[in-house]
Protein backbone atom coordinates (compact mmCIF):
# COMPACT_ATOMS: atom_id res chain seq x y z
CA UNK A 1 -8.90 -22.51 18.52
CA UNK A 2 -11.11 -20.86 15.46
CA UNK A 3 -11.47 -22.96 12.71
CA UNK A 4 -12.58 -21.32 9.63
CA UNK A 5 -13.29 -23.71 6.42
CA UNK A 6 -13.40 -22.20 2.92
CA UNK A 7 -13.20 -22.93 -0.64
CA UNK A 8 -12.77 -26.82 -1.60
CA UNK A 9 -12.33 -28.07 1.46
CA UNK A 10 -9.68 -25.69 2.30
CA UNK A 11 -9.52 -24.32 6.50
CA UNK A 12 -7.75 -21.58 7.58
CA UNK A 13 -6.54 -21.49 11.28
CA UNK A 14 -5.42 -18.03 12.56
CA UNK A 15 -2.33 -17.95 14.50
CA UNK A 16 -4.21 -16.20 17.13
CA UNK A 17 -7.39 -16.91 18.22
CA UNK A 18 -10.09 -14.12 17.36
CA UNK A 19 -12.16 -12.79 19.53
CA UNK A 20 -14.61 -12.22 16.60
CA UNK A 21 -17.64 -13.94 16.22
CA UNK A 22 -16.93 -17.04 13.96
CA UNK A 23 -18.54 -16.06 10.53
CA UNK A 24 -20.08 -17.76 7.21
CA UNK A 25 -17.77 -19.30 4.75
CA UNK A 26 -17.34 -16.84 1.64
CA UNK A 27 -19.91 -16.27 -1.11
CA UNK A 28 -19.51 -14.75 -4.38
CA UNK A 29 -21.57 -12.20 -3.23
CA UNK A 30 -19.14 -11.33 -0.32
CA UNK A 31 -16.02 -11.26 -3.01
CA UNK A 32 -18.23 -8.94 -4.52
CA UNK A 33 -17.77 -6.33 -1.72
CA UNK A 34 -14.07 -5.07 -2.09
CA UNK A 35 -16.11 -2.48 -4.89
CA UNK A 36 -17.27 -0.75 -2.13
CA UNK A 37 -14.02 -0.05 -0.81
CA UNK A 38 -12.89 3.42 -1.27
CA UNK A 39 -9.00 2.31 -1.73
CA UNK A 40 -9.66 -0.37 -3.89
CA UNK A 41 -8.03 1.62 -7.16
CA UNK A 42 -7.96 -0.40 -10.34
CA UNK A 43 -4.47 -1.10 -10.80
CA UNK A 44 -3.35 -0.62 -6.75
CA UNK A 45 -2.32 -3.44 -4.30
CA UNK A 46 -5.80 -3.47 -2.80
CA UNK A 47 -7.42 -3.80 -5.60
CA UNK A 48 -5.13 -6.64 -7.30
CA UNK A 49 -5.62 -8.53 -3.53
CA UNK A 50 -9.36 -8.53 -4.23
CA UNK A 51 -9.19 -10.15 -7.88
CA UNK A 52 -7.28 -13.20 -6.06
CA UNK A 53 -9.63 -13.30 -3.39
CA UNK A 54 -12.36 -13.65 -5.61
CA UNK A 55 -11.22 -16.16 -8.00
CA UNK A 56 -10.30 -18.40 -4.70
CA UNK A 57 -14.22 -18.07 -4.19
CA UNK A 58 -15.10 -18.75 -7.32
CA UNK A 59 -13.45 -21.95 -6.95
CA UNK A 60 -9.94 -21.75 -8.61
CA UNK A 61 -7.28 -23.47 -6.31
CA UNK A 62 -5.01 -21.34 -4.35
CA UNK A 63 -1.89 -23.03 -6.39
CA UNK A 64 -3.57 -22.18 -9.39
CA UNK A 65 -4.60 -18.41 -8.34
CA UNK A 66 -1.42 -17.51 -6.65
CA UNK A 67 0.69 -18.52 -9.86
CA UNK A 68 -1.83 -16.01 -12.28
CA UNK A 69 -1.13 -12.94 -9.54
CA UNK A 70 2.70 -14.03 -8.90
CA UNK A 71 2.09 -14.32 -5.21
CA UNK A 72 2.98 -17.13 -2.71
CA UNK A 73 0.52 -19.55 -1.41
CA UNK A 74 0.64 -18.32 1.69
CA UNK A 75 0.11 -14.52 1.14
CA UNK A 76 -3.10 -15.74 -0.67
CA UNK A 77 -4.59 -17.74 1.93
CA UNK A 78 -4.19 -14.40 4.49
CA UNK A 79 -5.70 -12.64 2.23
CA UNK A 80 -8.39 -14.90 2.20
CA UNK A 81 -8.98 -15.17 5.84
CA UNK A 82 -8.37 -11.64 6.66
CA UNK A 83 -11.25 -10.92 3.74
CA UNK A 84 -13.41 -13.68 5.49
CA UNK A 85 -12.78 -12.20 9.07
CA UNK A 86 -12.81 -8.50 8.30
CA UNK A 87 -14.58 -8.21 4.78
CA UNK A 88 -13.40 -5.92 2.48
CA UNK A 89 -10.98 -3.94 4.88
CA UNK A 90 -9.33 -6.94 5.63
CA UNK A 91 -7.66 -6.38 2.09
CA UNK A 92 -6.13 -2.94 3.25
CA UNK A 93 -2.43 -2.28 3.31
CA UNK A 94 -1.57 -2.72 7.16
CA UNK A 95 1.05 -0.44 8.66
CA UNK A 96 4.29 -0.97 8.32
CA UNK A 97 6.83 -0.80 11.29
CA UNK A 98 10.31 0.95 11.16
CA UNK A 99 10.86 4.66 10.87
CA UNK A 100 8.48 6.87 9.49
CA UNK A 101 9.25 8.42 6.00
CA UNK A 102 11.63 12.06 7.01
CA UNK A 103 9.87 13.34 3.31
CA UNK A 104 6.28 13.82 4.07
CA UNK A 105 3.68 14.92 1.68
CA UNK A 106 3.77 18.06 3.09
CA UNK A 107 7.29 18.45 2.57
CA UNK A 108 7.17 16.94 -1.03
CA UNK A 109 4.62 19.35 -1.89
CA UNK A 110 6.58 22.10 -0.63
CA UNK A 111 10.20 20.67 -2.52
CA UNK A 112 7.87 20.58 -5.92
CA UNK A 113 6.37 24.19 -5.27
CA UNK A 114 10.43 25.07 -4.65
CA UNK A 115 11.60 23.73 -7.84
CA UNK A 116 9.26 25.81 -9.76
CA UNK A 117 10.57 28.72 -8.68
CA UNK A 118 13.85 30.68 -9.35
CA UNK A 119 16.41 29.91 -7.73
CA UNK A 120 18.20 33.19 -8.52
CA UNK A 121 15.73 34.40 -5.84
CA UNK A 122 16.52 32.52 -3.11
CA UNK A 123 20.33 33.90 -3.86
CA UNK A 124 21.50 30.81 -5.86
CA UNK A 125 24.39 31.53 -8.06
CA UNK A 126 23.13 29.88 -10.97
CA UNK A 127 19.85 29.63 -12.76
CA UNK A 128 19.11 26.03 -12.92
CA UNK A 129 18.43 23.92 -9.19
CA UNK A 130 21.42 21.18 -8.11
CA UNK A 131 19.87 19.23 -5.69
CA UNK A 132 22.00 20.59 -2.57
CA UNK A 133 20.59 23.67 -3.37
CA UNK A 134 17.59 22.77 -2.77
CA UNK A 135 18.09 20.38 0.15
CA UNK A 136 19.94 23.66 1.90
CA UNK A 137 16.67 25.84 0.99
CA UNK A 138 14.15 23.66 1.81
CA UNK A 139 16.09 23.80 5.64
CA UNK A 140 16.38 27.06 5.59
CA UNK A 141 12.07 27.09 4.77
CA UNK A 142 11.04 24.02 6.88
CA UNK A 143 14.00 23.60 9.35
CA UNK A 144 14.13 19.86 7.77
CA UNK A 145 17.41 18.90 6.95
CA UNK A 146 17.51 16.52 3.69
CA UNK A 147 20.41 15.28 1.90
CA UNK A 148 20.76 15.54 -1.80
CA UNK A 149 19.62 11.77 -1.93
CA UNK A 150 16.21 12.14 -0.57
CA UNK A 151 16.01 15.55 -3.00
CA UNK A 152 16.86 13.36 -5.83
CA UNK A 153 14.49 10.76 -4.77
CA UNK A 154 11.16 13.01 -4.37
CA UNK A 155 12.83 14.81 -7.97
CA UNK A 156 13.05 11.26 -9.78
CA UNK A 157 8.64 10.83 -8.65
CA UNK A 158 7.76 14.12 -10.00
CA UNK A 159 8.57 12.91 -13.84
């Protein structure tokens, strides 16, 4: 089993073992690195993950860190390992299971480009959009069939 020590005497086993070469315990020059990550936005999950992970290499306790970012012990020391195993991209949302999202982009962009338009035009009796109107139009248009819910939902985002 990979054993992995870091900060203060801290180690960090991975449930599974890794088939990656065993690497060097973290530097501050190594937190350093999540700038060079493209989806590290100021103010995104990413980039919050990489503050953490840096002040656990600075030296600040996990106990201590994890109550500053509101996060569990736990969730920090992945963090930490995942940055120590994989770098910077080790701090990247991973994907989710379940269903996929029925509103893509595509078809958000497509609602928002509806709602701009008149509805008188696309034979609506009134002037101003309900949002079963637009759930029927957008099927008629994209053969996706929304309810007024997800309308509402994609509707709530765009203010």
């Amino acid at each position: 089993m990979l054993r992995m020590s870091c900060v203060r005497g801290m180690s960090f086993v991975p449930k599974e073992p890794s088939h990656a070469p065993p690497q060097k315990p973290l530097s501050r020059e190594c937190a350093a690195d999540f700038r060079n990550c493209p989806e590290a936005d100021p103010g995104g999950s990413v980039f919050r993950r990489a503050q953490a992970v840096r002040e656990v290499v600075a030296g600040q306790h996990v106990h201590t860190v994890s109550a500053t970012f509101h996060v569990a012990n736990s969730a920090l020391r992945k963090w930490v390992q995942r940055f120590a195993h994989e770098g910077p991209q080790g701090l990247l949302d991973r994907p989710r299971s379940g269903r996929p999202p029925k509103v893509t982009c595509e078809l958000e962009q497509h609602l928002n480009r509806l709602v701009d338009q008149d509805p008188l035009q696309h034979g609506s009796l009134s002037s101003q959009w309900s949002c079963r109107e637009l759930a029927t139009v957008l099927a008629q248009q994209t053969g996706v069939q929304l309810g007024r819910e997800s309308v509402h939902g994609v509707l709530k985002k765009r203010t």
